[in-house]
Protein backbone atom coordinates (compact mmCIF):
# COMPACT_ATOMS: atom_id res chain seq x y z
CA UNK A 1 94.56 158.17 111.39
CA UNK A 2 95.96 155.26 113.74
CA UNK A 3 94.99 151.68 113.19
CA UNK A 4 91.67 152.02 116.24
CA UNK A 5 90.57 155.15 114.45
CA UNK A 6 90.22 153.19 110.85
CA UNK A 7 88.49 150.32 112.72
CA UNK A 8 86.38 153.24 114.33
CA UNK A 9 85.55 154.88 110.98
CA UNK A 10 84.91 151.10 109.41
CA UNK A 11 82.37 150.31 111.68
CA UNK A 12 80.61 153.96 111.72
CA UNK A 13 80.59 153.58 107.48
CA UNK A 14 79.38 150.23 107.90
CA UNK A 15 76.34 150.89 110.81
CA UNK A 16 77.92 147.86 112.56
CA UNK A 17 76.34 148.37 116.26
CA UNK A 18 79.31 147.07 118.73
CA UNK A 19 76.92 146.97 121.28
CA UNK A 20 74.47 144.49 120.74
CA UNK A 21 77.64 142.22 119.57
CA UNK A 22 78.91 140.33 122.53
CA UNK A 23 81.57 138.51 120.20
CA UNK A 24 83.27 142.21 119.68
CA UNK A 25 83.52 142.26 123.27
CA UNK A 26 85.18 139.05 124.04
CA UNK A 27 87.62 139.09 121.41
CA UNK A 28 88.81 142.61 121.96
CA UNK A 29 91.98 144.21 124.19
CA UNK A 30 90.93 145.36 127.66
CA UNK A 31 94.31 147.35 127.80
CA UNK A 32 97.10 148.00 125.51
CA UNK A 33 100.44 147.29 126.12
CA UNK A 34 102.52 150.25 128.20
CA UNK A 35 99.67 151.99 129.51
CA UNK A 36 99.73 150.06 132.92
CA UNK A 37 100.32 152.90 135.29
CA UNK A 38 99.02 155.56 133.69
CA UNK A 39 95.53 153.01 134.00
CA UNK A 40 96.09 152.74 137.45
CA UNK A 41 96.76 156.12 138.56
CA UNK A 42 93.57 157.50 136.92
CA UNK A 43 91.59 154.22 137.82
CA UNK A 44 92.72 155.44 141.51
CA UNK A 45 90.76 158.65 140.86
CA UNK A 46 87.54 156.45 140.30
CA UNK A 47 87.84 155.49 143.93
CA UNK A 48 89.16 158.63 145.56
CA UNK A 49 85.87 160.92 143.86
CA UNK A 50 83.78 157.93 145.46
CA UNK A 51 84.57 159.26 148.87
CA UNK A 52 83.37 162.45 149.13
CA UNK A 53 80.29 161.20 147.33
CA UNK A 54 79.45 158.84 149.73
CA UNK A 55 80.08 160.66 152.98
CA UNK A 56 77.60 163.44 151.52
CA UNK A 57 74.99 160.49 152.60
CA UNK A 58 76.68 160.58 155.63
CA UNK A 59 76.50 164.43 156.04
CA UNK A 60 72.75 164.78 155.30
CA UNK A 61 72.23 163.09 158.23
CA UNK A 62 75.04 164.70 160.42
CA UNK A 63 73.60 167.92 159.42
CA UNK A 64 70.32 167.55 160.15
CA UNK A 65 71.18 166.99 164.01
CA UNK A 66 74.42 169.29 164.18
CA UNK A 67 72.65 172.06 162.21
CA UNK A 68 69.23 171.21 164.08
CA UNK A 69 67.79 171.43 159.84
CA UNK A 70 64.95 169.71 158.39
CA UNK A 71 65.19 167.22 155.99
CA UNK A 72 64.80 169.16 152.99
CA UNK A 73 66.85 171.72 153.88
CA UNK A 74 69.73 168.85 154.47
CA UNK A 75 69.12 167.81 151.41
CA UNK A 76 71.05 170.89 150.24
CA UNK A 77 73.98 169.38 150.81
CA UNK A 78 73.58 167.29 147.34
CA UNK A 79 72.30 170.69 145.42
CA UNK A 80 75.59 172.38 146.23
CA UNK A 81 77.93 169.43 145.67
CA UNK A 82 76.03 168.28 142.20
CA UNK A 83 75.87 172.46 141.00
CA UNK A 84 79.47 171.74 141.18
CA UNK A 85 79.79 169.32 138.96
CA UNK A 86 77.39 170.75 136.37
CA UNK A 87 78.73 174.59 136.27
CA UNK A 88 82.67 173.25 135.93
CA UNK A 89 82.11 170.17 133.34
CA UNK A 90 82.03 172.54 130.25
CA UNK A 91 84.60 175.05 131.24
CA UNK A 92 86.79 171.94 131.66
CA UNK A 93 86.18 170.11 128.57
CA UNK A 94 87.20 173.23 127.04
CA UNK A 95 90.59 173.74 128.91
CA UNK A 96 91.25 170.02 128.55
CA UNK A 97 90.81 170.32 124.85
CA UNK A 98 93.69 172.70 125.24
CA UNK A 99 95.87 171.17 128.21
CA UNK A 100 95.04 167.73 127.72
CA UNK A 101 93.94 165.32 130.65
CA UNK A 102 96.52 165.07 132.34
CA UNK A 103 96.51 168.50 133.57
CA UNK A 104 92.65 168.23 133.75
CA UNK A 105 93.81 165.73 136.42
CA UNK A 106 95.91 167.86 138.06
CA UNK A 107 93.77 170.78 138.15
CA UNK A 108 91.05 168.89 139.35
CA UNK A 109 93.16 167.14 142.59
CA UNK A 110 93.95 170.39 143.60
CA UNK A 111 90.11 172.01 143.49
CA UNK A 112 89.48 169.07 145.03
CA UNK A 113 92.25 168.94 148.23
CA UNK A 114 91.29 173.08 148.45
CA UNK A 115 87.78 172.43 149.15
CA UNK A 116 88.25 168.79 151.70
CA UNK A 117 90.53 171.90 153.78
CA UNK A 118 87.61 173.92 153.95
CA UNK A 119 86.04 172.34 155.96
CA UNK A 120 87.83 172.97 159.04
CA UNK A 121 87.37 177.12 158.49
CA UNK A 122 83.43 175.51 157.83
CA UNK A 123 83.76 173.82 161.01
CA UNK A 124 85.27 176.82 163.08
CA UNK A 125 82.93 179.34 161.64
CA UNK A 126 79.74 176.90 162.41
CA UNK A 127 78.51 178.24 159.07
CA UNK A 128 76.41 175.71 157.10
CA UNK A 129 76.36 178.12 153.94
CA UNK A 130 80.29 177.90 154.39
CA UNK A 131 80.31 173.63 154.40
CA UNK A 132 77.81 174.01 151.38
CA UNK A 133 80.56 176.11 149.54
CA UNK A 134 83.48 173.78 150.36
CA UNK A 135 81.52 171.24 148.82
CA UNK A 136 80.99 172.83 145.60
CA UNK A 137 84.24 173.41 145.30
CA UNK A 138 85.24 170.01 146.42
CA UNK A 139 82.54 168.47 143.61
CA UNK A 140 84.26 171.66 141.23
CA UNK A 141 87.11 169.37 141.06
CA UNK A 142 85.36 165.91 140.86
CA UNK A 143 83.90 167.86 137.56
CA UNK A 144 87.38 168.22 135.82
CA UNK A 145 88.68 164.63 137.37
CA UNK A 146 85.15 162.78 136.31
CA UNK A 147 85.11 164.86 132.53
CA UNK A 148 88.76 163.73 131.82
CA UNK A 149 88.52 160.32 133.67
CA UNK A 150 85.53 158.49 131.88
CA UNK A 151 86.37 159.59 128.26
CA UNK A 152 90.07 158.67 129.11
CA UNK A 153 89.92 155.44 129.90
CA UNK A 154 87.17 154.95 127.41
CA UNK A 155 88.85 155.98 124.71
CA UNK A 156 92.35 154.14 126.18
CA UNK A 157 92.56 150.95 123.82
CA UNK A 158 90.20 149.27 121.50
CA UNK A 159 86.89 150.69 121.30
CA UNK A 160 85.15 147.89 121.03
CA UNK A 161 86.21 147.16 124.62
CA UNK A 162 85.65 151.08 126.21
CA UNK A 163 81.95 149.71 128.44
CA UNK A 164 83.89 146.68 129.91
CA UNK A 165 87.09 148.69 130.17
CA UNK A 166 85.10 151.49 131.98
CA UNK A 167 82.72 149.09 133.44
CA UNK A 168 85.91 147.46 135.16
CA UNK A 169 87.87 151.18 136.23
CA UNK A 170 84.58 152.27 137.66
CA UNK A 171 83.93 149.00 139.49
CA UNK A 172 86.51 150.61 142.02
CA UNK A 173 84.50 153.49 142.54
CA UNK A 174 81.69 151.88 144.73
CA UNK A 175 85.41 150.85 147.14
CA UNK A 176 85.51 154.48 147.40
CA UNK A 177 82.08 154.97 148.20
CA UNK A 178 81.63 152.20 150.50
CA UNK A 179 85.05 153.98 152.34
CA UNK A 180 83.17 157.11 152.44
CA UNK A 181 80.30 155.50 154.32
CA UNK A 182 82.37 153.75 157.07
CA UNK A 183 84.07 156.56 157.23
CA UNK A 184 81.33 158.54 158.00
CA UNK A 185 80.10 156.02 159.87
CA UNK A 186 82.67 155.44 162.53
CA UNK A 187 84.19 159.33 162.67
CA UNK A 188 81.46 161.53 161.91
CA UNK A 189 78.30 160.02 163.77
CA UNK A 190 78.98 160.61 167.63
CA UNK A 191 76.42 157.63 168.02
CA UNK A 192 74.89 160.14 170.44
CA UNK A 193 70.76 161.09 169.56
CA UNK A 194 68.94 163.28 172.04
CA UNK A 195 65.56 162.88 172.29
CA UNK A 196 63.44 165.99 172.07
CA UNK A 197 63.56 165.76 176.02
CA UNK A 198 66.79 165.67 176.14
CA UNK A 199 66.86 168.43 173.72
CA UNK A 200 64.84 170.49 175.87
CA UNK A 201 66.92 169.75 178.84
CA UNK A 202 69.92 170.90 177.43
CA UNK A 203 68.62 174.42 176.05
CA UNK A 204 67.78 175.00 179.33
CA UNK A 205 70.85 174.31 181.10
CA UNK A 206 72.34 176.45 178.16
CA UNK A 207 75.00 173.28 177.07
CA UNK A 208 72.84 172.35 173.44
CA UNK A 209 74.67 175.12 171.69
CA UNK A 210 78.11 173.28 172.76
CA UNK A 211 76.96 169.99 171.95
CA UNK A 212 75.78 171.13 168.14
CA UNK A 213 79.28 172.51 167.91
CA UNK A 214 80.91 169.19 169.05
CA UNK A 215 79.02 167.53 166.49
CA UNK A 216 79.28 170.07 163.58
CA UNK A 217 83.69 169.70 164.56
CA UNK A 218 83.22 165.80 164.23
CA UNK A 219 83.82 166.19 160.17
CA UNK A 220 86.91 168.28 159.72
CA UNK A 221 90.01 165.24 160.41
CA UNK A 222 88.35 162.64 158.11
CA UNK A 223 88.19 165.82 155.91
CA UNK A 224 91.51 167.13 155.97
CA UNK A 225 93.57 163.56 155.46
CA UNK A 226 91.18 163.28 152.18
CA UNK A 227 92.50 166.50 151.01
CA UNK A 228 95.83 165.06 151.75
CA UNK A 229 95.52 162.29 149.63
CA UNK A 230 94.11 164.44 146.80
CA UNK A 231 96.92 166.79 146.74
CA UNK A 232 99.76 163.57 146.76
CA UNK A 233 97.52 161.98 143.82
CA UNK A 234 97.81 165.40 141.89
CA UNK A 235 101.56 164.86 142.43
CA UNK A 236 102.11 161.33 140.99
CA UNK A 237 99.81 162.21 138.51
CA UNK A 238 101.89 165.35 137.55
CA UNK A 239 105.01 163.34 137.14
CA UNK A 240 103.79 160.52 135.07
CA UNK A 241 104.51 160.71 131.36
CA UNK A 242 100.97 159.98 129.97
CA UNK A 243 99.96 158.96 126.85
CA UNK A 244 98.30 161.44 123.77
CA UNK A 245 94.52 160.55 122.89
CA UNK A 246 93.91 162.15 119.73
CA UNK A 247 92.33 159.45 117.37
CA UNK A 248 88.94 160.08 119.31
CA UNK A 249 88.91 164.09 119.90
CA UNK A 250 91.01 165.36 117.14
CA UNK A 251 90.37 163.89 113.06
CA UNK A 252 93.44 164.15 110.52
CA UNK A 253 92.76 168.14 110.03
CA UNK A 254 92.92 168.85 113.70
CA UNK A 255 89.46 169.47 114.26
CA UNK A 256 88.40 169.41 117.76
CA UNK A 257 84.61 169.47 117.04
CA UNK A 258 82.12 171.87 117.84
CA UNK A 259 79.21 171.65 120.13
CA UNK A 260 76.50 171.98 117.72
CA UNK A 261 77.13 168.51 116.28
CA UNK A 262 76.78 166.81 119.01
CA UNK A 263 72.44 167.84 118.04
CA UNK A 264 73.04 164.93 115.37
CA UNK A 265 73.09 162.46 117.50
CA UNK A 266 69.95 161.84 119.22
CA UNK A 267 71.65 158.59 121.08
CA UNK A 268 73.74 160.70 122.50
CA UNK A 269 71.35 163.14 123.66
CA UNK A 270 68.84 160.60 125.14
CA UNK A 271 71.90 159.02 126.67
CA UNK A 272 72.71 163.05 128.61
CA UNK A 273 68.94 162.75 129.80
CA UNK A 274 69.47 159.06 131.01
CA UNK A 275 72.16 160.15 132.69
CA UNK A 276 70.26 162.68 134.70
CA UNK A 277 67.99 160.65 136.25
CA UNK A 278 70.23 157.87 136.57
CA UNK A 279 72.56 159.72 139.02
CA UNK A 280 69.46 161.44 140.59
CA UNK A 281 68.23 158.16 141.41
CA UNK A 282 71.37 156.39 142.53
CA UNK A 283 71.95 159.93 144.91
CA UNK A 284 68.23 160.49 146.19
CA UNK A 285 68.22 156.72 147.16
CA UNK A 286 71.92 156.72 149.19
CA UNK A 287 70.88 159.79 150.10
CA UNK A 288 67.58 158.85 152.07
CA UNK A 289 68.42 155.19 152.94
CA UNK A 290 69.82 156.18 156.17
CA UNK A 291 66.48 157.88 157.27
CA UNK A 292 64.33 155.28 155.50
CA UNK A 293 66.41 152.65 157.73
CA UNK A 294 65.32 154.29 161.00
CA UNK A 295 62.36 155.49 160.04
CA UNK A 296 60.72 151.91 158.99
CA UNK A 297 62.98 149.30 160.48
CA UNK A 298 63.51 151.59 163.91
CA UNK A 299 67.29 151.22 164.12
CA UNK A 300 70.23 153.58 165.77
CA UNK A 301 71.88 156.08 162.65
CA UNK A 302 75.30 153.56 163.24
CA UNK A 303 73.00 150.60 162.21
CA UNK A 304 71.54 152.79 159.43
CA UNK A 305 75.16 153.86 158.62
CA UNK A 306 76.15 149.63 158.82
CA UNK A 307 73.14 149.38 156.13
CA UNK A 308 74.54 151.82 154.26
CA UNK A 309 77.83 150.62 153.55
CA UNK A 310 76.48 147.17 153.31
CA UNK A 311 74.48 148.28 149.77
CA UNK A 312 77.90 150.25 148.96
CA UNK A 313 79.24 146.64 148.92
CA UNK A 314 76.56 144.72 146.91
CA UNK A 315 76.91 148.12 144.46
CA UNK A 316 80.42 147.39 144.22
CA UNK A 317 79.78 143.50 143.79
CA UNK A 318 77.58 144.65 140.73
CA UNK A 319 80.28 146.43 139.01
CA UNK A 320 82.75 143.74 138.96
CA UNK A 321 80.14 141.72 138.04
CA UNK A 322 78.42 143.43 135.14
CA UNK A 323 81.97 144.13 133.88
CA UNK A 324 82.45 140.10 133.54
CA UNK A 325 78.67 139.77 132.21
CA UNK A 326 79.72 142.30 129.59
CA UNK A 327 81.93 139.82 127.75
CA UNK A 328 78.84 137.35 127.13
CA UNK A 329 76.03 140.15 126.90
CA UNK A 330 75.25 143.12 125.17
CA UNK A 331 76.10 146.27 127.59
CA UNK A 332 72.77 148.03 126.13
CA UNK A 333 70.57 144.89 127.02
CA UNK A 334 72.40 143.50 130.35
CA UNK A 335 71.22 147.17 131.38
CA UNK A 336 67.85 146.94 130.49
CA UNK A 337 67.20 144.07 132.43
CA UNK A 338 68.54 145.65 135.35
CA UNK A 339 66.66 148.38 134.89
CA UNK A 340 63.22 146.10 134.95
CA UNK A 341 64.74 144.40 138.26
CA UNK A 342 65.07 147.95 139.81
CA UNK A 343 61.72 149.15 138.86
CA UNK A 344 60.25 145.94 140.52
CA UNK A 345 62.42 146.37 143.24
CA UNK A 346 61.83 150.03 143.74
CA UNK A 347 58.09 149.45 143.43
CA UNK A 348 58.08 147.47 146.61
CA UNK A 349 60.21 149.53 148.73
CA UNK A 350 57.25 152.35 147.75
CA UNK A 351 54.42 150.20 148.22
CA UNK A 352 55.14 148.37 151.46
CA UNK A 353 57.36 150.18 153.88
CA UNK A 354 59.43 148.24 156.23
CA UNK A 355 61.82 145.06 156.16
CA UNK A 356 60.96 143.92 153.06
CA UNK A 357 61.05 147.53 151.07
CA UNK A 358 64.40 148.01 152.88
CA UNK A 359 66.16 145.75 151.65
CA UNK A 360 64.77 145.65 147.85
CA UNK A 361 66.19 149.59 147.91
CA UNK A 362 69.02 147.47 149.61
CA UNK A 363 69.40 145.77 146.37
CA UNK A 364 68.93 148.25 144.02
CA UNK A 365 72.37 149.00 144.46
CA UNK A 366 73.52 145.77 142.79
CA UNK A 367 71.77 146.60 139.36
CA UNK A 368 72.20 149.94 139.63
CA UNK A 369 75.94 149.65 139.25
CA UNK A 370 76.38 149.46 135.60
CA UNK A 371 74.17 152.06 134.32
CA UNK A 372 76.63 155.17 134.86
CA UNK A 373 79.64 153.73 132.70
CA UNK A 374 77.53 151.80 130.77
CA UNK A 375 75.65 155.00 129.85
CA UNK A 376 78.51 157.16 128.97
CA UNK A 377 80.02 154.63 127.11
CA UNK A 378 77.73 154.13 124.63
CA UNK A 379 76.49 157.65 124.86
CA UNK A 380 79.94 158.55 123.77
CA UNK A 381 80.05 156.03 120.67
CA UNK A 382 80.73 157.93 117.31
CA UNK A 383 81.12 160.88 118.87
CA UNK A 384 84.82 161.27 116.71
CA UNK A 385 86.30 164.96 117.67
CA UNK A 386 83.44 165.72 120.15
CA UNK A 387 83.90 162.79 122.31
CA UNK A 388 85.69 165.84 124.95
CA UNK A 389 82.65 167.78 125.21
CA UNK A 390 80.26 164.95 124.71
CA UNK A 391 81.78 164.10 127.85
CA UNK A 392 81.48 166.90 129.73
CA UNK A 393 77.76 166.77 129.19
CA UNK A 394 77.47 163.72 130.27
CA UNK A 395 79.35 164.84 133.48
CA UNK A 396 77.19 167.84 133.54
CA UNK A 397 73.67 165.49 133.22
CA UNK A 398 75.31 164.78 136.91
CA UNK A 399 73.16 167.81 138.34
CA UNK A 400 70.05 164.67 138.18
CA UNK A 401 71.41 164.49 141.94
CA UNK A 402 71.00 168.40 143.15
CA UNK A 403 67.31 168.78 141.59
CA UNK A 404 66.19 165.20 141.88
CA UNK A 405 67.23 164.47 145.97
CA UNK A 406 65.81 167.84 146.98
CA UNK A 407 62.73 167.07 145.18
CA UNK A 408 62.19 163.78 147.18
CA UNK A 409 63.00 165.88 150.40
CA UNK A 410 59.66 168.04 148.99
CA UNK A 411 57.86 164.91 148.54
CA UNK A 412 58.48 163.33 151.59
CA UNK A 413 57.35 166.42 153.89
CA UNK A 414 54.54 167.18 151.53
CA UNK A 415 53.13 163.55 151.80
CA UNK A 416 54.58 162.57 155.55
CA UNK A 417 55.98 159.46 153.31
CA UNK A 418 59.84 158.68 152.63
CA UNK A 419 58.48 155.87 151.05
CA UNK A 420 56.37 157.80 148.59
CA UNK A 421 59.61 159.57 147.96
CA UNK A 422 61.39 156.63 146.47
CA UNK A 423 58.91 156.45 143.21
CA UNK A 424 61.12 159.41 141.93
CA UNK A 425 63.84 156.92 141.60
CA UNK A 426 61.02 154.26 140.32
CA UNK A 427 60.52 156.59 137.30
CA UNK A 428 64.21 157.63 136.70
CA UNK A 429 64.69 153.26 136.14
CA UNK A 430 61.52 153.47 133.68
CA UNK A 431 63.82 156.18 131.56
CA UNK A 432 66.56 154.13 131.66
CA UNK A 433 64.75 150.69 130.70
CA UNK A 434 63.75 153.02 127.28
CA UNK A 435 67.14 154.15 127.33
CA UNK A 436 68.71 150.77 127.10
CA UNK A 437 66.13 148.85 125.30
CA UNK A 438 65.64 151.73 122.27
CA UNK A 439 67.73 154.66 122.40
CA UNK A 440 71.21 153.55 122.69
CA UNK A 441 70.37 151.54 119.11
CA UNK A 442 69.96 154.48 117.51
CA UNK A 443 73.71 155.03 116.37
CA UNK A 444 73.39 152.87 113.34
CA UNK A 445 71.59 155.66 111.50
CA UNK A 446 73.10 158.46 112.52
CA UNK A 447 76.91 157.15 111.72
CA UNK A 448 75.83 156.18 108.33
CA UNK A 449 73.99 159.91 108.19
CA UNK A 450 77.54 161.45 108.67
């Protein structure tokens, strides 16, 4: 067993609970020595998956005029791409558990390059089944980079370090995201919105059906240089020598764990079902911002777009943030209190429509932006030989986004309210308040149990 695993097994025998120890935090390695590039090449991947992500906000949108599609139907778009994630997380745990992750990686790149080029056949075929399927297999290769990615660097030092290490590698995610949205922004919205006069007008002088298709072709180039990028990633990646984790997913037999034992650790379990709603809050409430912008502050879809990527940034300001915060505070109880601030925040936004509820879901993003790293971090915690497939639950727990954002679509033409809509993300920050403030603590027991 190496010299982290001991530590590991020390503090599991002992019930020590790293968490809730700030000290462990600031006297621990963020990084050890050698593992520089390998860091940075999969830290990379943290912003590249935050791309796509972010431009699906983008798309709903798009859709909804290019496609002439209500809003529930847009919201679609996040079913297929989150389905994605959760159908592909197990089957690549278990090939990584063979391959490794650096092929899980590589193998993930390329899904994800093969479904950015879809798009243009998407495009040319004015099919919106066909964009829905070039975005699960896009979010089919987020799966394998986001299952090896997050346990990776997690597990790539001293454990007592993994949240702030993954708080910090994840901080350059919401870059990525706040990329997608300008990108989206400035190439994909035409900046052109026909009134339903206009609308009429054109149908009659037969040119609508040409000016759907002119929007609908807007998304393939920002498309195609993404997959691009992907497939040149999954090359550097391929010839970097990376190094072997095997103190945290293999024990001295070999073992590689086994599902079922992963049931023994109800911390890890309420962690999966934090997950869930965490990422269908932080996706129903990108999702929908752009509408709620125009629909209660009366502003153009590149305003709404500006707004947008303006909440990307204060998201990514919380990351770097909360990664700093984490060397003072507990991860598990800097969480909870964000969690309180969103719920207050979130509240608002539902309960008085307009300036002032725009910009608390505006801020949301700032607290939000620890909870996903934070989560799987300690969810993973004494996980030993099943950290691989603990992870791709957690990955899988994604799918919060395809059942939760459709669900507010149902809400919000049920009720005529987007507003009313946002107190599905109000209840998914009540979860993880519990989460943070009594479930992660429950690893003490259960490491002593085995």
């Amino acid at each position: 067993m190496t010299p982290e695993g001991q530590k590991s097994a020390t503090l599991a025998v002992s019930g020590a609970d790293v968490s809730s120890r700030p000290d462990t935090h600031t006297g621990s390695r963020l990084l050890p020595a050698g593992q520089l590039v390998p860091f940075i090449l999969v830290t990379g991947l943290f912003f590249l998956w935050g791309i796509p992500n972010n431009l699906n906000d983008v798309l709903i949108r798009h859709f909804m005029k290019s496609f002439a599609i209500t809003r529930f139907q847009a919201g679609l778009v996040q079913s297929a791409f989150y389905m994605g994630y959760f159908l592909l997380a197990m089957p690549a745990a278990f090939l990584m558990r063979r391959v490794g992750y650096q092929s899980g990686f590589v193998i993930g790149l390329i899904l994800f390059g093969a479904g950015a080029f879809l798009f243009w056949p998407a495009a040319l075929a004015g099919s919106y089944g066909f964009f829905l399927f070039a975005l699960f297999v896009i979010a089919s290769g987020l799966s394998f980079l986001e299952t090896a990615s997050n346990p990776f660097i997690a597990q790539l030092g001293d454990q007592d370090s993994s949240e702030r290490r993954l708080n910090f590698a994840q901080a350059f995610n919401p870059l990525g995201a706040i990329s997608g949205a300008l990108i989206g922004t400035v190439f994909i919205f035409s900046g052109v919105e026909l009134t339903p006069e206009q609308i009429a007008a054109q149908q009659a002088a037969h040119t609508y059906e040409a000016y759907l298709r002119s929007e609908t072709l807007r998304v393939v180039k920002p498309y195609l240089v993404i997959g691009v990028i992907a497939l040149v990633w999954a090359v550097l990646i391929f010839r970097t020598k990376f190094p072997s984790i095997r103190a945290e997913h293999e024990n001295e037999s070999g073992d590689r764990g086994r599902l079922s034992d992963l049931f023994r650790h109800p911390h890890f379990l309420f962690a999966v079902l934090a997950q869930f709603f965490y990422v269908g809050a932080q996706v129903g409430t990108w999702s929908y911002f752009i509408t709620y912008v125009q629909e209660y502050a009366h502003q153009s879809e590149k305003v709404a777009g500006y707004f947008l990527t303006g909440t990307l940034i204060a998201f990514g300001i919380g990351r770097f943030a909360s990664a700093w915060l984490m060397r003072f505070i507990s991860p598990s109880k800097l969480m909870g209190a964000y969690s309180v601030a969103n719920i207050i925040l979130v509240a608002i936004a539902v309960l008085t429509p307009g300036w002032l509820g725009l910009w608390c879901v505006f801020l949301t993003s700032f607290f939000m932006s620890l909870m996903f790293p934070t989560i799987f971090a300690l969810g993973l915690k004494g996980l030993g030989p099943n950290t691989k497939l603990g992870g791709s639950l957690l990955v899988m727990a994604i799918v919060g986004g395809a059942v939760l954002t459709p669900i507010m679509g149902f809400i919000s033409v049920k009720t005529q309210s987007l507003a009313l809509a946002y107190s599905v993300p109000l209840l998914a920050y009540v979860i993880i308040a519990l989460y943070s403030f009594w479930g992660s603590q429950q690893r003490k027991a259960n490491l002593i149990a085995l």
